[in-house]
C-alpha atoms as a PDB file:
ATOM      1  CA  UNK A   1     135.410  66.525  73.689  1.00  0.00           C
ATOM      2  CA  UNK A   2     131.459  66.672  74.686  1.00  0.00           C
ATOM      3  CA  UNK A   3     132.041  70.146  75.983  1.00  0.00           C
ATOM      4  CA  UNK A   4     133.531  71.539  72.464  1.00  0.00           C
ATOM      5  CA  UNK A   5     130.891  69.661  70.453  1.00  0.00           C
ATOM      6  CA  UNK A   6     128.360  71.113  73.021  1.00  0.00           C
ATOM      7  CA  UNK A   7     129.931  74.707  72.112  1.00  0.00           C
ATOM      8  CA  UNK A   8     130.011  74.388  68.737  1.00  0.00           C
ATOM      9  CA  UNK A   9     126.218  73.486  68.683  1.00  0.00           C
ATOM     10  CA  UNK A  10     125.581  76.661  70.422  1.00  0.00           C
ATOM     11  CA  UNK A  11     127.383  78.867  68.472  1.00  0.00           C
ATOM     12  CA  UNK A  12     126.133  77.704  65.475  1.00  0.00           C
ATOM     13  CA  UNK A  13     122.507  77.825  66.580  1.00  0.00           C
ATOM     14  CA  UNK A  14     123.328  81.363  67.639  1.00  0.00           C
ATOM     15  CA  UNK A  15     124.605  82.571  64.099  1.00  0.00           C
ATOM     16  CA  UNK A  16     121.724  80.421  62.277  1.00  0.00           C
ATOM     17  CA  UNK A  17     119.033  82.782  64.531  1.00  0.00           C
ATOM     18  CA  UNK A  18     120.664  85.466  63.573  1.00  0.00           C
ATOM     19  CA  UNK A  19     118.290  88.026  60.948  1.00  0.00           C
ATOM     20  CA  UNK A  20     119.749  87.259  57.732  1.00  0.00           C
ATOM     21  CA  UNK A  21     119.793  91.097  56.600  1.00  0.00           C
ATOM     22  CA  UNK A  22     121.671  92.182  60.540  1.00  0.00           C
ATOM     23  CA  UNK A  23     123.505  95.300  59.400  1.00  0.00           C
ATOM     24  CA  UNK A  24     126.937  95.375  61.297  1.00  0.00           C
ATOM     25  CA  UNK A  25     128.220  98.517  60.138  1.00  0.00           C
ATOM     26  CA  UNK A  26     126.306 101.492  61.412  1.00  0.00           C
ATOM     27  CA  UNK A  27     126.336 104.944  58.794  1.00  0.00           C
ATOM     28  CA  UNK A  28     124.799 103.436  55.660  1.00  0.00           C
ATOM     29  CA  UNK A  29     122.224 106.478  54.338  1.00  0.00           C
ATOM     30  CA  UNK A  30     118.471 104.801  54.565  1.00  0.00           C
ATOM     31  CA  UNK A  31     115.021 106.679  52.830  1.00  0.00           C
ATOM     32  CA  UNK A  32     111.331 105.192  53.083  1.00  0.00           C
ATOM     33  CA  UNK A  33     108.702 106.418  51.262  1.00  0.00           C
ATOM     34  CA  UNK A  34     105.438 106.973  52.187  1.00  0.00           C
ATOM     35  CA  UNK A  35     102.708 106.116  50.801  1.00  0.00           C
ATOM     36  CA  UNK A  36     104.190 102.751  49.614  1.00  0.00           C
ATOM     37  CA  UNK A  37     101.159 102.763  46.685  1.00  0.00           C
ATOM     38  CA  UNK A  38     100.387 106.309  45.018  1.00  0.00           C
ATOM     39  CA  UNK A  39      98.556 107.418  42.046  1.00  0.00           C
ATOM     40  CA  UNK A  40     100.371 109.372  39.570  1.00  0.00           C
ATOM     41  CA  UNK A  41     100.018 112.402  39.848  1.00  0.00           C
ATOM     42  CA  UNK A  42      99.973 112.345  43.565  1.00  0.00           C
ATOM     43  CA  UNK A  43     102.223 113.174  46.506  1.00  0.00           C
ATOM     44  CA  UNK A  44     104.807 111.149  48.078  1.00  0.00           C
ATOM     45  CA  UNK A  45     106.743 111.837  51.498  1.00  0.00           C
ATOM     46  CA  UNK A  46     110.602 110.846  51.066  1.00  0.00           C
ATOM     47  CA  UNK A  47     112.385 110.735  54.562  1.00  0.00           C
ATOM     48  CA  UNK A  48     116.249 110.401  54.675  1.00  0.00           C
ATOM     49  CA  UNK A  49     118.173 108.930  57.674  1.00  0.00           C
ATOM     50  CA  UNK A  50     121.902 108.281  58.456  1.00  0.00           C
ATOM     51  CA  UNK A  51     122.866 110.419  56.581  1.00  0.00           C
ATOM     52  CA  UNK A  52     125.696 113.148  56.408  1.00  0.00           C
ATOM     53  CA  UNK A  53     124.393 116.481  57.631  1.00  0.00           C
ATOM     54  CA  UNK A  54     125.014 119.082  54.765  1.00  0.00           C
ATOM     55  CA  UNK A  55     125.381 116.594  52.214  1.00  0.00           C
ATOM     56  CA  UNK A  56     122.804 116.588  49.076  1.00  0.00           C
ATOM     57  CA  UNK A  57     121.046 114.074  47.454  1.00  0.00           C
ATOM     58  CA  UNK A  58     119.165 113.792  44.017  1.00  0.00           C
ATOM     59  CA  UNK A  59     116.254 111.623  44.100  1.00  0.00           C
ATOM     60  CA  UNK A  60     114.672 109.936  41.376  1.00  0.00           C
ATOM     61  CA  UNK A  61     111.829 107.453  40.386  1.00  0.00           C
ATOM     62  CA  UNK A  62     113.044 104.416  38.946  1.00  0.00           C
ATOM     63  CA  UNK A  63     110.787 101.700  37.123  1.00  0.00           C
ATOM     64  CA  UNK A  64     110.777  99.704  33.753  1.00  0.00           C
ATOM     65  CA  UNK A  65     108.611 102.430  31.966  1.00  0.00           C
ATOM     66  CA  UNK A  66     111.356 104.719  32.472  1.00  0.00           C
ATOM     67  CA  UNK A  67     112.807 107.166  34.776  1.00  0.00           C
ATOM     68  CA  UNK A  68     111.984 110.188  36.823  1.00  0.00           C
ATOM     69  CA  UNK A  69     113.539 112.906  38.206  1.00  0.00           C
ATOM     70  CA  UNK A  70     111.764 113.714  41.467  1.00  0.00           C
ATOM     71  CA  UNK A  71     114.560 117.160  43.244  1.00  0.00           C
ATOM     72  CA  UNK A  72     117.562 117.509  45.387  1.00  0.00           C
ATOM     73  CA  UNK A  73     117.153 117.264  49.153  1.00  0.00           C
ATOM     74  CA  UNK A  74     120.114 118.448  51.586  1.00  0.00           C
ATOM     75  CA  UNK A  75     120.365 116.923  54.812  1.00  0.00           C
ATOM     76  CA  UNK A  76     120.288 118.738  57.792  1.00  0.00           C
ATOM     77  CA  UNK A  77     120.900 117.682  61.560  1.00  0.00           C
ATOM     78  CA  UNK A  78     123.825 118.071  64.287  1.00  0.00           C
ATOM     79  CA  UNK A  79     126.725 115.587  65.232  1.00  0.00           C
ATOM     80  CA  UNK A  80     127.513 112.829  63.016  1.00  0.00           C
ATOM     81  CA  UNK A  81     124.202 111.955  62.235  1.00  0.00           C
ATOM     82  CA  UNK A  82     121.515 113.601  59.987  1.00  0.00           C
ATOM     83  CA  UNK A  83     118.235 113.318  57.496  1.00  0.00           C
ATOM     84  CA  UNK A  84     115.826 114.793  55.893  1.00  0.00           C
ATOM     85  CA  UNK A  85     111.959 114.664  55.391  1.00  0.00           C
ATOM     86  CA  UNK A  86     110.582 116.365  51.828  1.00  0.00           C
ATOM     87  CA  UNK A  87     107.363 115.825  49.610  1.00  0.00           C
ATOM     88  CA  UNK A  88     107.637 115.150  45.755  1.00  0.00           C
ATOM     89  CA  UNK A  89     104.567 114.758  43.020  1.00  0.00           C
ATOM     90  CA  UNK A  90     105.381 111.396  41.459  1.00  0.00           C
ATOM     91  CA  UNK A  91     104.612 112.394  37.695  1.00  0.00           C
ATOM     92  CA  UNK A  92     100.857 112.158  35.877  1.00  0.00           C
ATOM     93  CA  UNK A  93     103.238 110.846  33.017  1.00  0.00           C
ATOM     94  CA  UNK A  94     103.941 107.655  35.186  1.00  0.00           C
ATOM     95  CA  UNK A  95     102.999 104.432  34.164  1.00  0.00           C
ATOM     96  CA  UNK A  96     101.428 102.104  36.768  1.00  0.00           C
ATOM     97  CA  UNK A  97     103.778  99.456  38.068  1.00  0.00           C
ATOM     98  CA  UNK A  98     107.177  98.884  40.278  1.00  0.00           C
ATOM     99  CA  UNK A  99     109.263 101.380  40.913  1.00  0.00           C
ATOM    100  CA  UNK A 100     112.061 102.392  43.506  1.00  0.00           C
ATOM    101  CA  UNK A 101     113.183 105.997  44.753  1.00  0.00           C
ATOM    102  CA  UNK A 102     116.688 106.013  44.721  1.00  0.00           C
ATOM    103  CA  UNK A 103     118.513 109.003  46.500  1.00  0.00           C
ATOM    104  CA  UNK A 104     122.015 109.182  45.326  1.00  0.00           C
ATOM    105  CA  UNK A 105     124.903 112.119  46.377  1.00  0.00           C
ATOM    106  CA  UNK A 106     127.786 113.381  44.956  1.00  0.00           C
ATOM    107  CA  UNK A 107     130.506 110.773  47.272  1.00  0.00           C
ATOM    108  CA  UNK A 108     128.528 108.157  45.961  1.00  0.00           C
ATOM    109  CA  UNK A 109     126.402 107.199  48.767  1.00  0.00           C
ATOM    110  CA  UNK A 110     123.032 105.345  47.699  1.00  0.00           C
ATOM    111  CA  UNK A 111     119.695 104.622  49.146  1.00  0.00           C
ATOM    112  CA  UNK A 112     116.621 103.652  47.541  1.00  0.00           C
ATOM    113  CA  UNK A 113     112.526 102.242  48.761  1.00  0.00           C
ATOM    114  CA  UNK A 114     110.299 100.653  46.626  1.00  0.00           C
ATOM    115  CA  UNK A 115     106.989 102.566  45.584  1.00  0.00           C
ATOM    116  CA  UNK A 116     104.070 101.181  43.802  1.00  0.00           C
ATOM    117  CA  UNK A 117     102.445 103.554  41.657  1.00  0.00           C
ATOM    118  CA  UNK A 118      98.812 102.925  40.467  1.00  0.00           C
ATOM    119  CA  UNK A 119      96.661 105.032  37.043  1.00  0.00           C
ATOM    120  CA  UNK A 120      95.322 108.016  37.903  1.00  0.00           C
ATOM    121  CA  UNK A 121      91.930 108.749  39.278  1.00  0.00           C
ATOM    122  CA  UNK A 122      89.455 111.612  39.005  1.00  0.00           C
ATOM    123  CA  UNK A 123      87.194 109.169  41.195  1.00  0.00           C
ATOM    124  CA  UNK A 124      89.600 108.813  44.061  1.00  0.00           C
ATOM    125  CA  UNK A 125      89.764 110.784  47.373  1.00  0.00           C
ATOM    126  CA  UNK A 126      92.515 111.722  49.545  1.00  0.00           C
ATOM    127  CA  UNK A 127      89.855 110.688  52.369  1.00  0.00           C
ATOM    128  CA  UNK A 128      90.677 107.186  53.537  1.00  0.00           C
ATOM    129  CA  UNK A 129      88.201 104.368  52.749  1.00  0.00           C
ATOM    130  CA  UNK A 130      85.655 103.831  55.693  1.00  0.00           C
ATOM    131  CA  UNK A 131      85.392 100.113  56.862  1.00  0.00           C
ATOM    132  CA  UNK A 132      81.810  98.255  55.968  1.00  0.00           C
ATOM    133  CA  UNK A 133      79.625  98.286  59.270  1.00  0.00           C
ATOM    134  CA  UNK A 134      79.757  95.465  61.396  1.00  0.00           C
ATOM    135  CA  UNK A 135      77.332  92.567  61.350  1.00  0.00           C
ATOM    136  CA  UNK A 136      76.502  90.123  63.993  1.00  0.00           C
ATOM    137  CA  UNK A 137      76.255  87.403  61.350  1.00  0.00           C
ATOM    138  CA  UNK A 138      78.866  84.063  61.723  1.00  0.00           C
ATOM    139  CA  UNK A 139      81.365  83.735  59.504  1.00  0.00           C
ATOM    140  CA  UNK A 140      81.954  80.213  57.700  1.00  0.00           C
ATOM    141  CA  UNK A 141      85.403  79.350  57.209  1.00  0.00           C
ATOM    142  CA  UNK A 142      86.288  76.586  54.889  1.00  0.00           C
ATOM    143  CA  UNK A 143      89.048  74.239  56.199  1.00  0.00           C
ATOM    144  CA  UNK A 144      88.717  71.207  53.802  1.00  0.00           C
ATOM    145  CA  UNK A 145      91.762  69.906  52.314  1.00  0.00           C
ATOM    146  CA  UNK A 146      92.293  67.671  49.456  1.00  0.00           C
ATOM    147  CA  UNK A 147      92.262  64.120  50.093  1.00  0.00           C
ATOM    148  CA  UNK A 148      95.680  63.587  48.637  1.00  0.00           C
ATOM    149  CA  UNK A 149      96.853  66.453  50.956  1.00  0.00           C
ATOM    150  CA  UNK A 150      95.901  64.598  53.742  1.00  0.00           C
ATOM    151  CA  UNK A 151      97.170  61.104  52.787  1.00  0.00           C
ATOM    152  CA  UNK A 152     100.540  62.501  51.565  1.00  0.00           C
ATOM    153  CA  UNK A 153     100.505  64.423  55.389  1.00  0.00           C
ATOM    154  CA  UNK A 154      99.882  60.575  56.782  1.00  0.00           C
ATOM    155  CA  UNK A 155     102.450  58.959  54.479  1.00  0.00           C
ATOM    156  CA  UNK A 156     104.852  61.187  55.730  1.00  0.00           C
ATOM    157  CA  UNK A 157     104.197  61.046  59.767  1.00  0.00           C
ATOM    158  CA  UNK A 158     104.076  57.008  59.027  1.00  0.00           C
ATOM    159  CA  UNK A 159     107.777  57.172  57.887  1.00  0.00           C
ATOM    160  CA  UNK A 160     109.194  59.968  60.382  1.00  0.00           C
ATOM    161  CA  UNK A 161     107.726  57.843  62.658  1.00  0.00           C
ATOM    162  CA  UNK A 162     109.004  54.672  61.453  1.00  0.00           C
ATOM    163  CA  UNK A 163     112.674  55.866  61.116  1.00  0.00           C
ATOM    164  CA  UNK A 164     112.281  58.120  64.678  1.00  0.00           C
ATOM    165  CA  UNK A 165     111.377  54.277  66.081  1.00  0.00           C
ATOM    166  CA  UNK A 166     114.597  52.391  64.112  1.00  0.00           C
ATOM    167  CA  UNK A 167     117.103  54.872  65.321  1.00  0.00           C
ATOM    168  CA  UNK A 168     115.711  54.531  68.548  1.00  0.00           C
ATOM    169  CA  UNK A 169     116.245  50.830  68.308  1.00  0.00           C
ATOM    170  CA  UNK A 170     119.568  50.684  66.640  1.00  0.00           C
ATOM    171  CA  UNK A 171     121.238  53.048  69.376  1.00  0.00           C
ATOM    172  CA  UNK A 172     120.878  50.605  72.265  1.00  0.00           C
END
């Protein structure tokens, strides 16, 4: 009896550790997009993976201000398994805010990444932003907590404690 309760224990602990997302079937078409934040106007990089070779895809921008048409990408690769890697201008028209690339072909087969797009900029660069110069100065980091933080923390170690020490008791 011990020995199946002891089994059951570990195979449950085994499926609870298990990623909640763990894909089990292998072939499901997959595209990120990068950058994951992009001005309008801008470029994006769209790669497709898993994916049928010779099959096409149209891609499009997705978002509450509307939709976007972005092209058609066809995959190439050998075998079974294939992808693609193409560049799109996310439209000036674009509103800043959420949107997802969805990449959708003819069988059916989806795949979509979220982008971020941001307003336009005349002031922005395509260089990257270069990091302030370091300082030898100390930094102060503020680790105060409210004091009802800390006696609600207490309150609740008194009573683990309390009920770790009864069951303790009651059990022999």
């Amino acid at each position: 009896m011990k020995t199946r309760l002891v089994l059951g224990l570990l195979i449950t602990t085994a499926l609870a550790l298990l990623p909640a997302g763990a894909a089990w079937a292998h072939g499901e078409p997959i595209i990120t997009v990068e950058p994951a934040v992009v001005a309008a106007g801008r470029e994006i990089t769209v790669t497709g993976t898993e994916m049928e070779p010779g099959e096409a895809f149209a891609l499009t921008l997705q978002g509450l201000a509307g939709s976007f048409p972005l092209g058609e990408v066809t995959v190439v690769g050998e075998g079974e398994e294939g992808g693609f890697t193409a560049t799109f201008t996310v439209p000036a028209e674009a509103k800043p805010g959420a949107y997802r690339v969805s990449a959708t072909a003819e069988d059916g087969d989806t795949a979509s990444a979220d982008l971020s797009v941001t307003a336009p900029s005349e002031k922005a660069s395509k260089e990257p932003a270069m990091a302030p110069e370091p300082s030898g100065e100390l930094h102060q980091i503020d680790r105060t907590k409210p004091i009802g933080q800390v006696i609600a923390i207490a309150i609740v170690a008194a009573f683990s404690a309390a009920a770790g020490f009864l069951l303790i008791r009651n059990r022999g």
